[in-house]
Protein backbone atom coordinates (compact mmCIF):
# COMPACT_ATOMS: atom_id res chain seq x y z
CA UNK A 1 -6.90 9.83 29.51
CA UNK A 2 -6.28 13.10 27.66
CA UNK A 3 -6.66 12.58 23.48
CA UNK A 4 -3.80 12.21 21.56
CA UNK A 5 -2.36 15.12 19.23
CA UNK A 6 -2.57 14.60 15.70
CA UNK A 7 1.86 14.35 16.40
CA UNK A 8 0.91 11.77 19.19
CA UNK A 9 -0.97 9.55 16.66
CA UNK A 10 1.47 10.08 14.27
CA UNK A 11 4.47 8.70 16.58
CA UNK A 12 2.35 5.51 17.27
CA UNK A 13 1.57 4.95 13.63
CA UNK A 14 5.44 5.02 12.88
CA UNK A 15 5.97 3.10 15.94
CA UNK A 16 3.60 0.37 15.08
CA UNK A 17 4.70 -0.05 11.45
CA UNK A 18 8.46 0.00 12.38
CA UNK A 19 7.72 -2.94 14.60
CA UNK A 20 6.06 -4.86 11.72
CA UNK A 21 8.78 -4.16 9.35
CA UNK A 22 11.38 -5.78 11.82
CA UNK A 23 9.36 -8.80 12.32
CA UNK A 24 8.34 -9.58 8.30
CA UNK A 25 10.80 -10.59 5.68
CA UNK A 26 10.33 -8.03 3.86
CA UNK A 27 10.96 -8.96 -0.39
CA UNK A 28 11.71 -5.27 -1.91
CA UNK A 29 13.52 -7.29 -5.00
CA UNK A 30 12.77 -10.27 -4.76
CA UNK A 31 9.44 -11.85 -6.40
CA UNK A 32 6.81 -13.99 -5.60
CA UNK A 33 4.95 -16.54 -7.25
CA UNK A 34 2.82 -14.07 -9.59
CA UNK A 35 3.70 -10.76 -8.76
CA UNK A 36 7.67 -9.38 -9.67
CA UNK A 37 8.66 -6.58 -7.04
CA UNK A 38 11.29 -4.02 -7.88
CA UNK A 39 12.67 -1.45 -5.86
CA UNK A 40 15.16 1.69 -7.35
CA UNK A 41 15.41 4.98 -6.45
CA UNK A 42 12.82 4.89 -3.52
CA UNK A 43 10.61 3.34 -6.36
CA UNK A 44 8.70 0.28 -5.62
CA UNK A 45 7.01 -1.29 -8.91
CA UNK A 46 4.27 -4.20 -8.74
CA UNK A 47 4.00 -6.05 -11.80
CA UNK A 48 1.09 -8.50 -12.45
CA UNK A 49 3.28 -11.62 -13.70
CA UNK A 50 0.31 -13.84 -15.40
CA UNK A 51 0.71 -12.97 -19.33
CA UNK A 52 -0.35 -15.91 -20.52
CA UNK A 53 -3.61 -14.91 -18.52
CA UNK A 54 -3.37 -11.26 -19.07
CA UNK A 55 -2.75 -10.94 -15.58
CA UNK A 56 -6.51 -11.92 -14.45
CA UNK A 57 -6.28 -12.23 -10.71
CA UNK A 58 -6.37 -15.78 -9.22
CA UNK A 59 -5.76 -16.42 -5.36
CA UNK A 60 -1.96 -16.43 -5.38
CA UNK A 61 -1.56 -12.73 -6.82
CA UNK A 62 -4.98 -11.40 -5.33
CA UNK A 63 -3.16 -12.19 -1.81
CA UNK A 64 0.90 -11.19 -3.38
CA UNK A 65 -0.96 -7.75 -4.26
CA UNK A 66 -2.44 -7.29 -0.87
CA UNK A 67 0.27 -8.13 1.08
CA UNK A 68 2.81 -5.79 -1.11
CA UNK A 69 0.73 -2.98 -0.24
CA UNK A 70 1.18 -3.37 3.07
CA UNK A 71 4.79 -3.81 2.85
CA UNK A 72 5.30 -0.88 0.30
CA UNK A 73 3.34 1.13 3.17
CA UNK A 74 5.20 0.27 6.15
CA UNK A 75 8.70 0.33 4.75
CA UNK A 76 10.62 3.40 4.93
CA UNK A 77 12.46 3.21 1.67
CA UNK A 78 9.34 3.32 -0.42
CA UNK A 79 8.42 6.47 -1.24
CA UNK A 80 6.11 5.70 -4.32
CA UNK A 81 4.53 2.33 -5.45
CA UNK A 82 4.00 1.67 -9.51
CA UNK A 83 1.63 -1.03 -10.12
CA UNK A 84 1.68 -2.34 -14.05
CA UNK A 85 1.36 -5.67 -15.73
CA UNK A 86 3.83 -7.93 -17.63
CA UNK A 87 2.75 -8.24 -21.09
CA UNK A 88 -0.36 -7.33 -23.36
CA UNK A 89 -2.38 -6.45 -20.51
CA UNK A 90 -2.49 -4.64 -17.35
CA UNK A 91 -5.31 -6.75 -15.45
CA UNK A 92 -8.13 -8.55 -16.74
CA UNK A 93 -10.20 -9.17 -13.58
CA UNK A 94 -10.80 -12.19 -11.78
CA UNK A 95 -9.72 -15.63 -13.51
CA UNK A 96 -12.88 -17.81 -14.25
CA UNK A 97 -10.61 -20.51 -14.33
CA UNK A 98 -9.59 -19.93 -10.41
CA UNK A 99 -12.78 -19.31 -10.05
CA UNK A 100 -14.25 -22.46 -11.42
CA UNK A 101 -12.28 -24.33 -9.29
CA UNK A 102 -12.69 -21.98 -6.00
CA UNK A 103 -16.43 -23.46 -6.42
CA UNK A 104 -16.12 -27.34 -7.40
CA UNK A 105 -13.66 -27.22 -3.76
CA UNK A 106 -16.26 -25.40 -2.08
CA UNK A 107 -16.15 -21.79 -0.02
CA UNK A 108 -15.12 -22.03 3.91
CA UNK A 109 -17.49 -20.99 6.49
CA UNK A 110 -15.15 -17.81 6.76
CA UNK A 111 -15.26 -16.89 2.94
CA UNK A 112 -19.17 -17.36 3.45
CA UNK A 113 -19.57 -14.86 6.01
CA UNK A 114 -17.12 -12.28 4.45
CA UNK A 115 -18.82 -9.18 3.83
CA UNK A 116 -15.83 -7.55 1.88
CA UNK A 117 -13.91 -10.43 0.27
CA UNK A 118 -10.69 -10.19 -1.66
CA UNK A 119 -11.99 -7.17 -4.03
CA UNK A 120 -12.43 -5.11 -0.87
CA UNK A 121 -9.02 -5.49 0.71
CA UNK A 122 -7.50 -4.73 -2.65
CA UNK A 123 -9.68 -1.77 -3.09
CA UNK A 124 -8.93 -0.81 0.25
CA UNK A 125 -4.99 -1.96 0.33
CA UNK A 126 -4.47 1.03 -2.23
CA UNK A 127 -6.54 3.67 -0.57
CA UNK A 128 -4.88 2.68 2.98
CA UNK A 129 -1.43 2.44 1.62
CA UNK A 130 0.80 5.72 3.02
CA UNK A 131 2.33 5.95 -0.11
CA UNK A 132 1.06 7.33 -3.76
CA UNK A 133 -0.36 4.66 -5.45
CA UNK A 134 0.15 5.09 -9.72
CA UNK A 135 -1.71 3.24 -11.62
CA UNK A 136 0.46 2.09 -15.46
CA UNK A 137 -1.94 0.62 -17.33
CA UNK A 138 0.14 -0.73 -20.41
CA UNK A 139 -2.51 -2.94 -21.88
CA UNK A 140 -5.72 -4.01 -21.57
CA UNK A 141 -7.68 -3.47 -18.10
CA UNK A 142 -11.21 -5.19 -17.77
CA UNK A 143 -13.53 -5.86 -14.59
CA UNK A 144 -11.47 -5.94 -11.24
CA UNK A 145 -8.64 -5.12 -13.39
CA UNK A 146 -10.09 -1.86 -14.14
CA UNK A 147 -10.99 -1.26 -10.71
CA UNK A 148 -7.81 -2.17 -9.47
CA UNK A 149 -6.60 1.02 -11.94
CA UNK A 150 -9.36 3.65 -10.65
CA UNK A 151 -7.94 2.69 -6.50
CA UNK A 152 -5.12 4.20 -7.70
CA UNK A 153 -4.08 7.90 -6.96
CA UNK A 154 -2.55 8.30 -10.34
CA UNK A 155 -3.38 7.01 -13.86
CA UNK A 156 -1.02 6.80 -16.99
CA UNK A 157 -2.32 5.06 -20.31
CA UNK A 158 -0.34 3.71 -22.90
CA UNK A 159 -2.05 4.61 -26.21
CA UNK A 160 -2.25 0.94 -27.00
CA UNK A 161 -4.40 0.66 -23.96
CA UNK A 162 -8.13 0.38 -23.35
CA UNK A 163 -10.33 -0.10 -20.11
CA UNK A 164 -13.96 -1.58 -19.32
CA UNK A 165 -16.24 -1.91 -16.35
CA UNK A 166 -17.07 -5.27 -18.51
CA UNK A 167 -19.04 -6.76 -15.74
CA UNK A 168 -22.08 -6.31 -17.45
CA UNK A 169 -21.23 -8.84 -19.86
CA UNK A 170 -21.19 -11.67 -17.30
CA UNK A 171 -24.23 -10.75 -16.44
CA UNK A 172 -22.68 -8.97 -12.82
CA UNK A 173 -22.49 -5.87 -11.40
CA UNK A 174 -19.43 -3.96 -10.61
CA UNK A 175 -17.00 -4.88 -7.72
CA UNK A 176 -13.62 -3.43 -5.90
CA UNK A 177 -14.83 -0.30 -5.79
CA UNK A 178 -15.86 0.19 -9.02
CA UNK A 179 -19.16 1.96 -8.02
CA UNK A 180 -17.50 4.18 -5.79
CA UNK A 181 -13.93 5.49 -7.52
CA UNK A 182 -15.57 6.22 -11.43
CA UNK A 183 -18.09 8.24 -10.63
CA UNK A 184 -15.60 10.55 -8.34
CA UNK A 185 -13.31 10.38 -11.51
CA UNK A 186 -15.60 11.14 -14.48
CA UNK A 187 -19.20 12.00 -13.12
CA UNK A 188 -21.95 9.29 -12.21
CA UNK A 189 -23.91 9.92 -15.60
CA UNK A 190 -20.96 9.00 -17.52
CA UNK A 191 -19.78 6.45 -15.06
CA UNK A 192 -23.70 5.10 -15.25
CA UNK A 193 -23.08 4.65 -19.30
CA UNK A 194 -20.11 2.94 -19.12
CA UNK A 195 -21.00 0.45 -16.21
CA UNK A 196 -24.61 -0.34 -17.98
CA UNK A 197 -22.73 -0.84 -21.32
CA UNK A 198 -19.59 -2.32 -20.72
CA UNK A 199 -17.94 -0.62 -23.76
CA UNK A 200 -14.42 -0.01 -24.27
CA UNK A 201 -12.70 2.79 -23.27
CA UNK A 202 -9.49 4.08 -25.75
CA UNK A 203 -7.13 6.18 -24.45
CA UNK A 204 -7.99 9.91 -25.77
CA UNK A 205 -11.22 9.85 -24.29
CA UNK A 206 -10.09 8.29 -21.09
CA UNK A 207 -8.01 11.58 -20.62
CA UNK A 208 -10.54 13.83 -21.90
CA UNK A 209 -12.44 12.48 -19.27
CA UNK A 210 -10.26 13.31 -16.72
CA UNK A 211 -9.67 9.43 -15.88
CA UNK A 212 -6.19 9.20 -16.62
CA UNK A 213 -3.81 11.69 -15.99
CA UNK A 214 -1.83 11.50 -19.18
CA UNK A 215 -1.15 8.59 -22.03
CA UNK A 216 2.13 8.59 -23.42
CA UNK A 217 3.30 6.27 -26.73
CA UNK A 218 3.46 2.51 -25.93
CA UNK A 219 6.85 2.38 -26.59
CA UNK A 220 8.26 5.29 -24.12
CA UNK A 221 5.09 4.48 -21.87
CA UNK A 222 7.38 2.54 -19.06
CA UNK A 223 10.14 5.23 -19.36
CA UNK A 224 7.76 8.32 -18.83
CA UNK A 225 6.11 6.38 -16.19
CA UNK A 226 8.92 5.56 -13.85
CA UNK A 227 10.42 9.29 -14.67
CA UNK A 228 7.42 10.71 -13.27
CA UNK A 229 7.33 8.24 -10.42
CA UNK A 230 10.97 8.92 -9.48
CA UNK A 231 10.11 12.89 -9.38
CA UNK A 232 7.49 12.06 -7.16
CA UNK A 233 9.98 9.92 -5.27
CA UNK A 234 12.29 13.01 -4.61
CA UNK A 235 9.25 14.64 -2.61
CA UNK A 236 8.57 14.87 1.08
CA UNK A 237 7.76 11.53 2.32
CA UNK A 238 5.66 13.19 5.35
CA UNK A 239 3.68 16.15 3.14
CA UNK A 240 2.76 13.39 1.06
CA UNK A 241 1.64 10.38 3.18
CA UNK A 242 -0.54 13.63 5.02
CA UNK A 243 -1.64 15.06 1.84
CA UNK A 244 -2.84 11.35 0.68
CA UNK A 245 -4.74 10.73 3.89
CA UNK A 246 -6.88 14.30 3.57
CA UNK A 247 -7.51 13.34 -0.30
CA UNK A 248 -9.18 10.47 0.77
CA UNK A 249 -11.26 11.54 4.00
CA UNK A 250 -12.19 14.88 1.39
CA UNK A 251 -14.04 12.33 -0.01
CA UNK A 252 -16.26 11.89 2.86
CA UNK A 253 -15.55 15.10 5.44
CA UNK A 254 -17.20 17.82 5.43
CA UNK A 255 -15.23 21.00 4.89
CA UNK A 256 -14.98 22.25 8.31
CA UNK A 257 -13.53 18.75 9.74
CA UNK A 258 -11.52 18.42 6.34
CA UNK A 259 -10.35 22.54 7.68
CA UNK A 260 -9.41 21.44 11.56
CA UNK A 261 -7.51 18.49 9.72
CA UNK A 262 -5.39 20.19 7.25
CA UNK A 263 -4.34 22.44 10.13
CA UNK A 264 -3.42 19.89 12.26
CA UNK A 265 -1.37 18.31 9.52
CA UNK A 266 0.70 21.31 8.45
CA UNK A 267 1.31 21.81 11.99
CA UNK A 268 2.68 19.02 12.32
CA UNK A 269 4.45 19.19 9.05
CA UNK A 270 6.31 23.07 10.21
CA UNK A 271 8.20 20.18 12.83
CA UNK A 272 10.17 18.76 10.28
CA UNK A 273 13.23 19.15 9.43
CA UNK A 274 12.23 18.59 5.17
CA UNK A 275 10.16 21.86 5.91
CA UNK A 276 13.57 23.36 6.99
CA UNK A 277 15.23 21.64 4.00
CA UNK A 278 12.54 23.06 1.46
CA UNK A 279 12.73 26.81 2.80
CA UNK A 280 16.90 26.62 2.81
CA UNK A 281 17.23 25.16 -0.80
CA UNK A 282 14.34 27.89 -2.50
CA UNK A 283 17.05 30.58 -1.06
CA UNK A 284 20.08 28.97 -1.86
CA UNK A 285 18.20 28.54 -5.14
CA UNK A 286 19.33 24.52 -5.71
CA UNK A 287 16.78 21.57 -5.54
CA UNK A 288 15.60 20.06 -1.80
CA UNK A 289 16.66 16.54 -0.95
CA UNK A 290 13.84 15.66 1.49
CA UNK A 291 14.85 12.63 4.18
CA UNK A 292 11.45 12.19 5.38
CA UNK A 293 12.17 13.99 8.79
């Protein structure tokens, strides 16, 4: 059997998420028991609904968020997904009171022999979603919480905001990619400090930093967010998914696979018809609308 193309394995990708689409029931606006999901302008936004908790992560939204990442991936209409918190906070981690009660019912022989558990398939539910992932950290975001911000491709702070690795203080060590996403962001000396302290980390320096990609005023923060996240919306669906998927294996490639790769994406890219679209609007000097084919 000959290898596929880098089109051929793009056709069966599309294929085999258009089939899952038409056979879940898929909830673009309508919520679920701790997560509210809101869809405009090719917008989807994921907001942690457990204020009273500051959104700490028990079962219910550790599996909502997991499974709306694989929805916001597969569906068409998504072009960008927001993920923020209702509230105070953005994401506190894992609830101790889930988890207290996680061990007086006892783990199953399946959660026993898990070798990446829940924090894993979150971590990895952002970095496998097709679509740009933002981060809008509006409050507080400690532990998992934290880690759930740095899986993101994009970070924007309110200035009433603050972050921590935190785990230290429980007497832990970092999870859900915690290890792995700082130290890309902000250097493994500085991302050594903060894990082995657990201090807080305020806004200014968390864009100084180069963690965040901008903090705006905590009470335009929503309204900057979703305008940036709409102008990312009115991009090419294709360029982008591609361009996501060679951030992440640049990560881990070496340059001249990361080369062959680029070249085989903007290949296929030249085949669309939002490549046509972009070259006819910069001479008829009026903005693209990209369809995504």
């Amino acid at each position: 059997m000959l290898p596929l193309t880098s089109q051929g394995r793009y056709l069966l990708l599309t294929e085999g998420l258009l089939r899952y689409k038409e056979s879940q029931h898929f909830t673009g606006g309508v919520d679920m028991e701790e997560l509210v999901i809101d869809t405009q302008n090719g917008v989807r936004t994921l907001t942690l609904n457990r204020p009273e908790r500051l959104n700490a992560l028990n079962d219910p939204l550790r599996s909502e968020i997991e499974r709306a990442l694989t929805e916001a991936s597969a569906d068409d209409d998504v072009r960008v997904v927001v993920i923020t918190g209702k509230g105070r906070a953005f994401c506190t981690g894992l609830d101790l009171a889930d988890l207290d009660k996680r061990s007086a019912s006892g783990i199953s022989r399946h959660g026993r022999l898990d070798d990446l558990g829940w924090v894993g398939r979150q971590a990895l539910g952002i970095v496998h979603c097709d679509k740009p992932v933002i981060a809008a950290i509006n409050g507080v975001a400690a532990g998992a919480g934290f880690a759930l911000a740095l899986a993101c491709d994009l970070r924007f702070m309110s200035d009433r905001a603050r972050v921590t690795a935190g785990y230290i203080r429980r007497g832990l060590n970092p999870d859900a990619g915690m290890s792995y996403f700082l130290p890309r962001l902000v250097g493994l000396t500085r991302a050594a400090e903060m894990i082995f302290t657990g201090r807080d980390v305020y806004p200014d320096e968390a864009q100084r930093i180069g963690m965040v990609n901008d903090v705006f005023p905590d009470e335009e923060f929503h309204e900057r967010v979703m305008e940036f996240a709409r102008q990312l919306a009115s991009g090419p669906p294709i360029a982008q998914t591609l361009s996501k998927r060679l951030l992440v294996q640049s990560l881990e490639t070496d340059l001249v696979t990361l080369l062959k790769q680029e070249y085989s994406s903007i290949t296929f890219c030249f085949g669309t018809q939002d490549v046509k679209e972009g070259i006819e609007a910069f001479l008829e000097k009026r903005n693209p609308e990209f369809r995504g084919e």
